[in-house]
C-alpha atoms as a PDB file:
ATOM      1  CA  UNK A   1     114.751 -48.189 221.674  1.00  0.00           C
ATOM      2  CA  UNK A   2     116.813 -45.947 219.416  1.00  0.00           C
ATOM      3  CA  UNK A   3     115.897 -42.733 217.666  1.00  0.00           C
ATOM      4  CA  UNK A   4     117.116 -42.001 214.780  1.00  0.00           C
ATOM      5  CA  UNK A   5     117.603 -37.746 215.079  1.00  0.00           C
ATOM      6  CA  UNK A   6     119.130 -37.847 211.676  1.00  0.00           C
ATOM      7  CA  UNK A   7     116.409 -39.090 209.267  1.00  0.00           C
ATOM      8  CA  UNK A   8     116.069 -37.302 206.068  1.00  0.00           C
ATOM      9  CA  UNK A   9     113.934 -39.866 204.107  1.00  0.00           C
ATOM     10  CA  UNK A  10     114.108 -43.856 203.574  1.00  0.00           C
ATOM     11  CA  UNK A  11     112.203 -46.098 201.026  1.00  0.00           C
ATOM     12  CA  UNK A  12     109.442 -48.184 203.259  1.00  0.00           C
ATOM     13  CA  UNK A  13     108.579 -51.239 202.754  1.00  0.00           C
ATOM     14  CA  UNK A  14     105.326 -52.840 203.891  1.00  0.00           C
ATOM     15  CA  UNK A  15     104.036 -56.107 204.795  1.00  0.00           C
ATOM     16  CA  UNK A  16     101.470 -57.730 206.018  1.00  0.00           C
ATOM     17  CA  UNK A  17     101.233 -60.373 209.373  1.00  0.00           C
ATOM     18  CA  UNK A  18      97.932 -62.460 209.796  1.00  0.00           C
ATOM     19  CA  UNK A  19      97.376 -64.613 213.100  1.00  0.00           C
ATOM     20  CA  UNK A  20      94.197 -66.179 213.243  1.00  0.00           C
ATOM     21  CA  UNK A  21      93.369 -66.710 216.750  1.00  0.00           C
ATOM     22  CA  UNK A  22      94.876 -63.788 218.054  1.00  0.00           C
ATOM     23  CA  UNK A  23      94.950 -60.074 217.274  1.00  0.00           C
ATOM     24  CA  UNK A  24      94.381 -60.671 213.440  1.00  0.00           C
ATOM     25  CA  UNK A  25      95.869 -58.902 210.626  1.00  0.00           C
ATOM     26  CA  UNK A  26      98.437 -56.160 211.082  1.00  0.00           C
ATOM     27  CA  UNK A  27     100.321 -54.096 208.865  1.00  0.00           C
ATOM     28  CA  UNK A  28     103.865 -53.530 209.483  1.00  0.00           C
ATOM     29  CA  UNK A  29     106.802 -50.722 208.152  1.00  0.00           C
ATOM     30  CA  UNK A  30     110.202 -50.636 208.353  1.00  0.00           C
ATOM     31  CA  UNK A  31     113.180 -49.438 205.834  1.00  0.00           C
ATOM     32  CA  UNK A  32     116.247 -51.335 205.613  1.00  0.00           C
ATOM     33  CA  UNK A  33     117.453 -50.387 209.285  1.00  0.00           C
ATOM     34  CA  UNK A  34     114.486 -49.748 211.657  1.00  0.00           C
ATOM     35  CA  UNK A  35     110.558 -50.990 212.373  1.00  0.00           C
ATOM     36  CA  UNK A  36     108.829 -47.849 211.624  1.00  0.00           C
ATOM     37  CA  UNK A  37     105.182 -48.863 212.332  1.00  0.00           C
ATOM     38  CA  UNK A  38     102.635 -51.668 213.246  1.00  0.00           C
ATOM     39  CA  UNK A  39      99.000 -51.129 212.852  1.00  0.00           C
ATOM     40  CA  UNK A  40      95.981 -53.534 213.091  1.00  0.00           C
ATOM     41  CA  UNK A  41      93.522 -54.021 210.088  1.00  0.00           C
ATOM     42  CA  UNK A  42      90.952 -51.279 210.393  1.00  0.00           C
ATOM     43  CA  UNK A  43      93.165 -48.431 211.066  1.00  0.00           C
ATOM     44  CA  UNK A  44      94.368 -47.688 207.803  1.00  0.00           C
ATOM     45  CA  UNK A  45      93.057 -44.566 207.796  1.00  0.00           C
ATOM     46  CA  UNK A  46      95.172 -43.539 210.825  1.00  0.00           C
ATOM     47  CA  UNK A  47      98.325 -45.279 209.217  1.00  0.00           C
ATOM     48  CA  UNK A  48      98.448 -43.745 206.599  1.00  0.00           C
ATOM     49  CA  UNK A  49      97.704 -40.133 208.336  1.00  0.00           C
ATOM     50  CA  UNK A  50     101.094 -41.302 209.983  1.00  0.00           C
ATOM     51  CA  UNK A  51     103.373 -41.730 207.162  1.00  0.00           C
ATOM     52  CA  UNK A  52     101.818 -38.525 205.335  1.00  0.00           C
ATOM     53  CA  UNK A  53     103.238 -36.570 208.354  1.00  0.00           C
ATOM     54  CA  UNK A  54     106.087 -37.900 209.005  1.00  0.00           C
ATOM     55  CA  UNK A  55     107.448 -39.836 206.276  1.00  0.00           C
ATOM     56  CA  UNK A  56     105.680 -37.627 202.862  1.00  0.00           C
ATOM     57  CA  UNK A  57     109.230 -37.365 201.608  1.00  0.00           C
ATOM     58  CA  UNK A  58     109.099 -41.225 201.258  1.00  0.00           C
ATOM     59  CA  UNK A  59     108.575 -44.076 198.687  1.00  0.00           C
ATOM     60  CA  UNK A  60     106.660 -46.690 200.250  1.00  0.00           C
ATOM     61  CA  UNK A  61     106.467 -50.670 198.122  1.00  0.00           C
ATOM     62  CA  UNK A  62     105.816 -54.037 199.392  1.00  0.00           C
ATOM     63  CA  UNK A  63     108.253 -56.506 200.614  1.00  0.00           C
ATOM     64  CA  UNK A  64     110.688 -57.738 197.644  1.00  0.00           C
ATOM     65  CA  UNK A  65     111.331 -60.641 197.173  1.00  0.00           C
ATOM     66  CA  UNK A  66     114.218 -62.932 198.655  1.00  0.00           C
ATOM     67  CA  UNK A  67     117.226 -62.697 196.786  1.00  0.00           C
ATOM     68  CA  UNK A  68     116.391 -58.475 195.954  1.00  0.00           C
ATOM     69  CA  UNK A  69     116.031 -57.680 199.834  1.00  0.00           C
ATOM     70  CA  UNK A  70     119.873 -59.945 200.303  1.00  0.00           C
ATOM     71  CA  UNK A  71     121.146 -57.683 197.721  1.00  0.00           C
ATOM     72  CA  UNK A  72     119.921 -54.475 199.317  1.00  0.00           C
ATOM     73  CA  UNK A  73     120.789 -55.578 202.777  1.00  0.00           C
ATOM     74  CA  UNK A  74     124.659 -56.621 201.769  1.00  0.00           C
ATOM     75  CA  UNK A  75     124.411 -52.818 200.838  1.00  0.00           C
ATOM     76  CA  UNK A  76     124.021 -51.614 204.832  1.00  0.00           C
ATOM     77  CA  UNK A  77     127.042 -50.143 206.312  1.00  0.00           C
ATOM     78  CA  UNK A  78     127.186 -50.425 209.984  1.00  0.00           C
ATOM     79  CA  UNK A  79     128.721 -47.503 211.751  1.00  0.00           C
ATOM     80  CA  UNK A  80     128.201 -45.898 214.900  1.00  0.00           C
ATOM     81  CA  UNK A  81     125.766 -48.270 215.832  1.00  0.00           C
ATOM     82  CA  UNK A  82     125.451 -49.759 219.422  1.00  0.00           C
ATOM     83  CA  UNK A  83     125.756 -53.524 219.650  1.00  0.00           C
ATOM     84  CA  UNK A  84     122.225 -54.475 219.847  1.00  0.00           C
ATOM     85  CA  UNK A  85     121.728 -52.608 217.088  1.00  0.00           C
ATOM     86  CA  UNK A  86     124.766 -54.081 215.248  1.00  0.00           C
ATOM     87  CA  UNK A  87     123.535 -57.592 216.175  1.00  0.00           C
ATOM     88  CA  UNK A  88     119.760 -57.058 214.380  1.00  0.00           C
ATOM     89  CA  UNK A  89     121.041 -55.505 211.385  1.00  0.00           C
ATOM     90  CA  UNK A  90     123.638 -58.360 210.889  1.00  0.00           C
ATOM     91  CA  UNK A  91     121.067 -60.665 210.946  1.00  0.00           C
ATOM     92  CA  UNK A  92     119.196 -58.499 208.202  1.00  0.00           C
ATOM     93  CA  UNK A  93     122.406 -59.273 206.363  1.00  0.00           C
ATOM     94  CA  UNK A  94     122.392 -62.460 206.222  1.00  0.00           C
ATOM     95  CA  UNK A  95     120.454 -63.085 204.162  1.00  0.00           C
ATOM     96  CA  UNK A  96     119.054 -66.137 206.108  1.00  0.00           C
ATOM     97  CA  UNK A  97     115.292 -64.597 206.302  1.00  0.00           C
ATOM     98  CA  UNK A  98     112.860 -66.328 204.355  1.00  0.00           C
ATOM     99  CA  UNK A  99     110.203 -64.405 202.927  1.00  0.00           C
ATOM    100  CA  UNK A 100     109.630 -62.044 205.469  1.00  0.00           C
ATOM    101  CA  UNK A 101     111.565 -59.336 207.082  1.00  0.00           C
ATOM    102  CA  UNK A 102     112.938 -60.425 210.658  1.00  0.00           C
ATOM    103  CA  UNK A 103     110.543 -57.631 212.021  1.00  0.00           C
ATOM    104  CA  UNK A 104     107.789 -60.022 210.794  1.00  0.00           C
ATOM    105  CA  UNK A 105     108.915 -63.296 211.965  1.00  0.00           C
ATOM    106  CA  UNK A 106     109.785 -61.774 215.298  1.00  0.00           C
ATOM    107  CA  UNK A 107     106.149 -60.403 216.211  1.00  0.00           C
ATOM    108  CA  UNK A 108     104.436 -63.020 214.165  1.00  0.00           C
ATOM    109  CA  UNK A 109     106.640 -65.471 216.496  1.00  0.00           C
ATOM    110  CA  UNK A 110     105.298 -63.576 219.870  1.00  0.00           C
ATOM    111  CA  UNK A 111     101.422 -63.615 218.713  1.00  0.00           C
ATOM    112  CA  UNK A 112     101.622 -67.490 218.138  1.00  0.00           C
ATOM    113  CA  UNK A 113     103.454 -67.830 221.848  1.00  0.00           C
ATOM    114  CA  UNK A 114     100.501 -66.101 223.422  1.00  0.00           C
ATOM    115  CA  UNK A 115      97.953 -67.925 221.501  1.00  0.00           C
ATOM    116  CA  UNK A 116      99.219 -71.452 222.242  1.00  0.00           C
ATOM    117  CA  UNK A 117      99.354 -70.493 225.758  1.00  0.00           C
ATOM    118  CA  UNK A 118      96.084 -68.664 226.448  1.00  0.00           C
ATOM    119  CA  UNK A 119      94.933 -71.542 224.083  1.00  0.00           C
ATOM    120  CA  UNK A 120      95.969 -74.284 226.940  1.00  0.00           C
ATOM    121  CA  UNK A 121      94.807 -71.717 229.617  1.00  0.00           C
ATOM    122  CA  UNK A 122      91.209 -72.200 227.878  1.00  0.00           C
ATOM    123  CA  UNK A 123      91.503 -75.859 227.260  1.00  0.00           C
ATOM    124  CA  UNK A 124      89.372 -78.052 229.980  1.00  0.00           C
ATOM    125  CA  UNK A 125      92.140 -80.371 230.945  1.00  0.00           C
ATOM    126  CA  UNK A 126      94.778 -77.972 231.106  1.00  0.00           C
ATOM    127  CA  UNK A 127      93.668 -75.295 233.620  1.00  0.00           C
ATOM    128  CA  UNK A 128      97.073 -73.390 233.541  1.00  0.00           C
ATOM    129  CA  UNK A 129      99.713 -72.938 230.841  1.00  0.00           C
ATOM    130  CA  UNK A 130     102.529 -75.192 231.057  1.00  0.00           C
ATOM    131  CA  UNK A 131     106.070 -73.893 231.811  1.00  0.00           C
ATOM    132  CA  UNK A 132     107.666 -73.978 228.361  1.00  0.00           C
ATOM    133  CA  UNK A 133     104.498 -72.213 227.231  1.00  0.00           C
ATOM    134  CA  UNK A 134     105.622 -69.299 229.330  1.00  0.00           C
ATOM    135  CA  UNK A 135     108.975 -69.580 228.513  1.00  0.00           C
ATOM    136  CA  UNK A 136     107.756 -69.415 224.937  1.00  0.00           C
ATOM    137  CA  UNK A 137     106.616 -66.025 225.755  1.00  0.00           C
ATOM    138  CA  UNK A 138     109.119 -64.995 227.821  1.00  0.00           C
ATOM    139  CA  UNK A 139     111.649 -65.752 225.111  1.00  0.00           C
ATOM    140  CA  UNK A 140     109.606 -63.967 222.377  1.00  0.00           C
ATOM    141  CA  UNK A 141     109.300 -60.880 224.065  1.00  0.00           C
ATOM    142  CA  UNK A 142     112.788 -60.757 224.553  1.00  0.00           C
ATOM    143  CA  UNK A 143     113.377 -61.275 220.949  1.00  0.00           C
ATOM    144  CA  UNK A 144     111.215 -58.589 219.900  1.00  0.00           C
ATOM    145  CA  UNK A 145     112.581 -56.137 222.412  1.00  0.00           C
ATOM    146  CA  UNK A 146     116.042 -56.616 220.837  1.00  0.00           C
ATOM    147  CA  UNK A 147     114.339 -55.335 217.446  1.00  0.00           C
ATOM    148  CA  UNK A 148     115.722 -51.554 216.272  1.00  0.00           C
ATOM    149  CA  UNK A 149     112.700 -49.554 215.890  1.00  0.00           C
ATOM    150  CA  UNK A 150     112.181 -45.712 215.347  1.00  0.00           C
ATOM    151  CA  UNK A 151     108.461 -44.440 215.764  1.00  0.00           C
ATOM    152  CA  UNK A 152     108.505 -41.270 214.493  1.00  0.00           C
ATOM    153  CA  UNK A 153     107.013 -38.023 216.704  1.00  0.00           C
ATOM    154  CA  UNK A 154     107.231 -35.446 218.163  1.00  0.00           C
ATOM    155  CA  UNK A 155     109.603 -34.893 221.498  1.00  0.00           C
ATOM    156  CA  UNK A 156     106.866 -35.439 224.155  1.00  0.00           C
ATOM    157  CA  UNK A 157     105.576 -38.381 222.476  1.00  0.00           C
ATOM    158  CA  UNK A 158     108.801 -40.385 222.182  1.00  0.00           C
ATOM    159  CA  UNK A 159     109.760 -39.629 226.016  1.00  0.00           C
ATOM    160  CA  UNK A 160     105.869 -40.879 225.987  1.00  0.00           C
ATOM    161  CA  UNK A 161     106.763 -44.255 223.927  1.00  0.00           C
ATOM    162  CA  UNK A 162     110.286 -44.673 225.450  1.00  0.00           C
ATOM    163  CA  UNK A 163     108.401 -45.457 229.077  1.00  0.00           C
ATOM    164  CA  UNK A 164     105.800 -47.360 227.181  1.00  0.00           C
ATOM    165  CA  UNK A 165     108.480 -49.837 226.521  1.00  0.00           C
ATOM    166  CA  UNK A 166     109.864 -50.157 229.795  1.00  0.00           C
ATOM    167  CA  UNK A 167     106.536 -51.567 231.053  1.00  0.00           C
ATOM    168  CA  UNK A 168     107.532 -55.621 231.494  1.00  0.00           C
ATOM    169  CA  UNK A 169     105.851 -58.349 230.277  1.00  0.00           C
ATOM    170  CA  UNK A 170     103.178 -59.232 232.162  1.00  0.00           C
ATOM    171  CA  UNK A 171     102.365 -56.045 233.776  1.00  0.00           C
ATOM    172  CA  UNK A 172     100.682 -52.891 233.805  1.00  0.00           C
ATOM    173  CA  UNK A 173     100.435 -49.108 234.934  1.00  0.00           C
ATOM    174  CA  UNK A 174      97.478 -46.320 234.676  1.00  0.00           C
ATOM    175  CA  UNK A 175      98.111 -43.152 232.826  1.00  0.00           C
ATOM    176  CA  UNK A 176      98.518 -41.203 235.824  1.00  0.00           C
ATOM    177  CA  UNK A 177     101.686 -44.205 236.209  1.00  0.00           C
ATOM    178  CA  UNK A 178     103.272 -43.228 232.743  1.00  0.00           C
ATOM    179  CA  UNK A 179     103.339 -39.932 233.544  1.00  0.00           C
ATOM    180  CA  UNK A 180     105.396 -40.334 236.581  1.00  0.00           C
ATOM    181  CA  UNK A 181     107.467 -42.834 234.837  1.00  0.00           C
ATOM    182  CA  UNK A 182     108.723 -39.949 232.189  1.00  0.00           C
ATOM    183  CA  UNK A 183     108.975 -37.079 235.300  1.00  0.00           C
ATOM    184  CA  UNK A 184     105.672 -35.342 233.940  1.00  0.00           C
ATOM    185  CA  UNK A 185     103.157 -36.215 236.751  1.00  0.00           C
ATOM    186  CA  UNK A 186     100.949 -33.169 235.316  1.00  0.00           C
ATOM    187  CA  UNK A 187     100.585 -34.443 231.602  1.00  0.00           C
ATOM    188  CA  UNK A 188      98.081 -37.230 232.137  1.00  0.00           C
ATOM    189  CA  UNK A 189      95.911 -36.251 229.629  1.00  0.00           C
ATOM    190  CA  UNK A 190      98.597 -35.515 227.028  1.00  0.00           C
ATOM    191  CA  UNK A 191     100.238 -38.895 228.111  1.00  0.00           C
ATOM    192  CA  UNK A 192      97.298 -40.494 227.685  1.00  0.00           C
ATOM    193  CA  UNK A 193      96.974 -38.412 223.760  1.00  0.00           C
ATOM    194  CA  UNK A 194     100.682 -40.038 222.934  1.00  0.00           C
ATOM    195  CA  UNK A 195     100.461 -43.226 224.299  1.00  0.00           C
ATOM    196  CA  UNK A 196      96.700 -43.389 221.745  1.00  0.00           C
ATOM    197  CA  UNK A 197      99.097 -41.976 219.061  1.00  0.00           C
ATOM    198  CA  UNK A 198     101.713 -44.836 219.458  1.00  0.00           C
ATOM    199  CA  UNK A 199     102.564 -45.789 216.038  1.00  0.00           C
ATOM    200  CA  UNK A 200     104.301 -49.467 216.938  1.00  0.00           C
ATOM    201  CA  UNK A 201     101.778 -51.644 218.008  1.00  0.00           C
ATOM    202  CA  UNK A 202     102.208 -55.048 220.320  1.00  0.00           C
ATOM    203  CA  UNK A 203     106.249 -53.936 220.311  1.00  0.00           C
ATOM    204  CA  UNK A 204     105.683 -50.717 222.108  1.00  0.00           C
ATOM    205  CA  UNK A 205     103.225 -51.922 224.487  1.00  0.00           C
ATOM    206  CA  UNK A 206     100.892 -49.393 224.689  1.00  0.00           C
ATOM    207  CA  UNK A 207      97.866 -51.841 225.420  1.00  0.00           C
ATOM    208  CA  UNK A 208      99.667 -51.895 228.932  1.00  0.00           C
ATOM    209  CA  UNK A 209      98.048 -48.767 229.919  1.00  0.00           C
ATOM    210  CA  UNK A 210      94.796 -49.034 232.115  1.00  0.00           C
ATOM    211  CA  UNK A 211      92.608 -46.798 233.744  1.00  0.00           C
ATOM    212  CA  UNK A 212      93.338 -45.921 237.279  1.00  0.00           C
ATOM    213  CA  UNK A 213      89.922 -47.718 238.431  1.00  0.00           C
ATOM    214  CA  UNK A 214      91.430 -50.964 237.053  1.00  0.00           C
ATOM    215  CA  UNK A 215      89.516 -50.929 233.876  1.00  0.00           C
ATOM    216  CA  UNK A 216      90.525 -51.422 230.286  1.00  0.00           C
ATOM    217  CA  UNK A 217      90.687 -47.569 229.061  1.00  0.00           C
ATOM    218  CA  UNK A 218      90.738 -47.315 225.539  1.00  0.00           C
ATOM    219  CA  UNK A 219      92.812 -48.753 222.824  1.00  0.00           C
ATOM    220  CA  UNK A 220      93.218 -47.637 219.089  1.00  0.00           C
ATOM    221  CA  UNK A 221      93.274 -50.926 218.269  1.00  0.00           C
ATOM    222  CA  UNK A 222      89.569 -51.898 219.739  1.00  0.00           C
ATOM    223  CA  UNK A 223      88.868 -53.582 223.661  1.00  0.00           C
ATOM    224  CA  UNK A 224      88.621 -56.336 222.127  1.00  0.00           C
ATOM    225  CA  UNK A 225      92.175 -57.175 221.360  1.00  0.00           C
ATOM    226  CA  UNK A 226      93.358 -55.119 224.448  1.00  0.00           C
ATOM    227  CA  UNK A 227      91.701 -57.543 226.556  1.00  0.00           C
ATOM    228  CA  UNK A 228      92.888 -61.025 224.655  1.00  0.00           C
ATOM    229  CA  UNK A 229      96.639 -59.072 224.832  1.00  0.00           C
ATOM    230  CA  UNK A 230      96.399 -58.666 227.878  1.00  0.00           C
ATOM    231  CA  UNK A 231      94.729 -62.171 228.924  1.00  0.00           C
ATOM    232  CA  UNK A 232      97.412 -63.478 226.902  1.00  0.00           C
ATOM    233  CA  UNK A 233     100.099 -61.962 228.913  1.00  0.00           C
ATOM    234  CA  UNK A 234      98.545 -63.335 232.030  1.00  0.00           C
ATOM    235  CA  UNK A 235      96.354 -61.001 232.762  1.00  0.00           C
ATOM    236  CA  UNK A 236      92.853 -62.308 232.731  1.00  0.00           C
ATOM    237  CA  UNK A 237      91.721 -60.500 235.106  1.00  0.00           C
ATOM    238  CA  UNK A 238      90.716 -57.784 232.847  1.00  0.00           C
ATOM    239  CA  UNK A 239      89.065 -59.579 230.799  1.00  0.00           C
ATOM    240  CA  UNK A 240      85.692 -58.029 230.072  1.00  0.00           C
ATOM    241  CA  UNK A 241      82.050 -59.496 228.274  1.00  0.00           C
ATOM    242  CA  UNK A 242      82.063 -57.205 225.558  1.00  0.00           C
ATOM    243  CA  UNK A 243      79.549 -59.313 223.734  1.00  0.00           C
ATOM    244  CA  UNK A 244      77.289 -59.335 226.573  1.00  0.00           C
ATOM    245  CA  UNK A 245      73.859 -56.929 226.103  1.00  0.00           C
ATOM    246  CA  UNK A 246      73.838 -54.484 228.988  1.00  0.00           C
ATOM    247  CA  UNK A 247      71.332 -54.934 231.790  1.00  0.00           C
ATOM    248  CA  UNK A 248      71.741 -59.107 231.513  1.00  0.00           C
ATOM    249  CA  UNK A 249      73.239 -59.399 234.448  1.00  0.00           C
END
């Protein structure tokens, strides 16, 4: 994860990813350089309560199109970068992108990965994933993790989001975890307040946090996709009825 201490303003672009199956549609932002933010349909109103605070000195357009965003991206001058970063932004240079931004394709790629597999998880003659499926995932989380992103916030909330994204595919940790992670044992409340405030969806896994009793906690995004995330990810365990009327037990 990189942060960017220096920003002073970008122009945003925005675009939109839609997987049917899995979380549904997001919305994602990013300038020329770094993934900015992710945010799932229905939370619009808390998007764009982000970007007024931290990005109001900002233009903010969709996507161009091909040939405009190869222009602009020939444009980027890489200096004092490190080499994962150097690596992403060379491929936003190429040019080689399609129609979306890499950012896009990258968490677009992941969704499909976990839907294919929990897919064949669900299917009746196929009562666990097959290797390559997890490899699949495996690979695509990798991917994405290579990604430069800069959530903007305040201090606490990026040391907050930094051990958010040390949290490995596949598993989990309580609030009362995080806040040990980032040496603030004491802040589990305002750990908990940051990680709800996380502004990159899916690629800073904040649906990794659980309660301590092993339950879901809450999740800006709605239980709902918390618990197909984190099904997906091989953790069905958690999952939980939501649809079921209380007392039917």
């Amino acid at each position: 994860m990189h942060w960017d201490s220096n920003y002073s303003g970008v122009l945003l672009y925005r675009e939109t990813v839609d997987v049917s199956g899995a979380v549904g549609r997001l919305t994602i932002i990013h300038d020329e350089r770094y993934l900015r933010a992710v945010y799932f349909a229905g939370r619009e109103e808390q998007l764009n309560a982000h970007l007024t605070r931290w990005y109001s000195g900002c233009r903010l357009q969709d996507y161009a199109e091909p040939a405009l965003r190869k222009e602009r991206s020939a444009r980027i001058q890489i200096v004092d970068q490190s080499a994962l970063v150097n690596s992403a932004l060379a491929k936003l240079s190429s040019g080689d992108m399609g129609s979306e931004s890499i950012w896009s394709r990258k968490i677009k790629a992941y969704l499909v990965a976990l839907r294919q597999m929990n897919l064949d998880r669900c299917a009746v003659d196929k009562p666990s994933p097959k290797k390559s499926r997890l490899e699949d995932v495996s690979q695509a989380w990798q991917e994405l993790g290579e990604l430069p992103i800069d959530p903007r916030g305040t201090d606490h909330q990026r040391r907050v989001w930094a051990g958010l994204s040390q949290i490995e595919l596949g598993k989990t940790t309580s609030y009362k975890g995080l806040a040990d992670a980032i040496d603030n044992p004491r802040a589990c409340r305002a750990v908990g307040t940051a990680n709800g405030a996380n502004p990159i969806s899916i690629v800073v896994p904040c649906h990794r946090v659980i309660a301590a009793n092993g339950g879901l906690g809450g999740y800006g995004g709605g239980l709902v996709r918390k618990s197909w995330l984190l099904s997906a990810e091989c953790m069905q365990h958690l999952l939980m009825d939501y649809s079921k009327p209380k007392g039917s037990d």
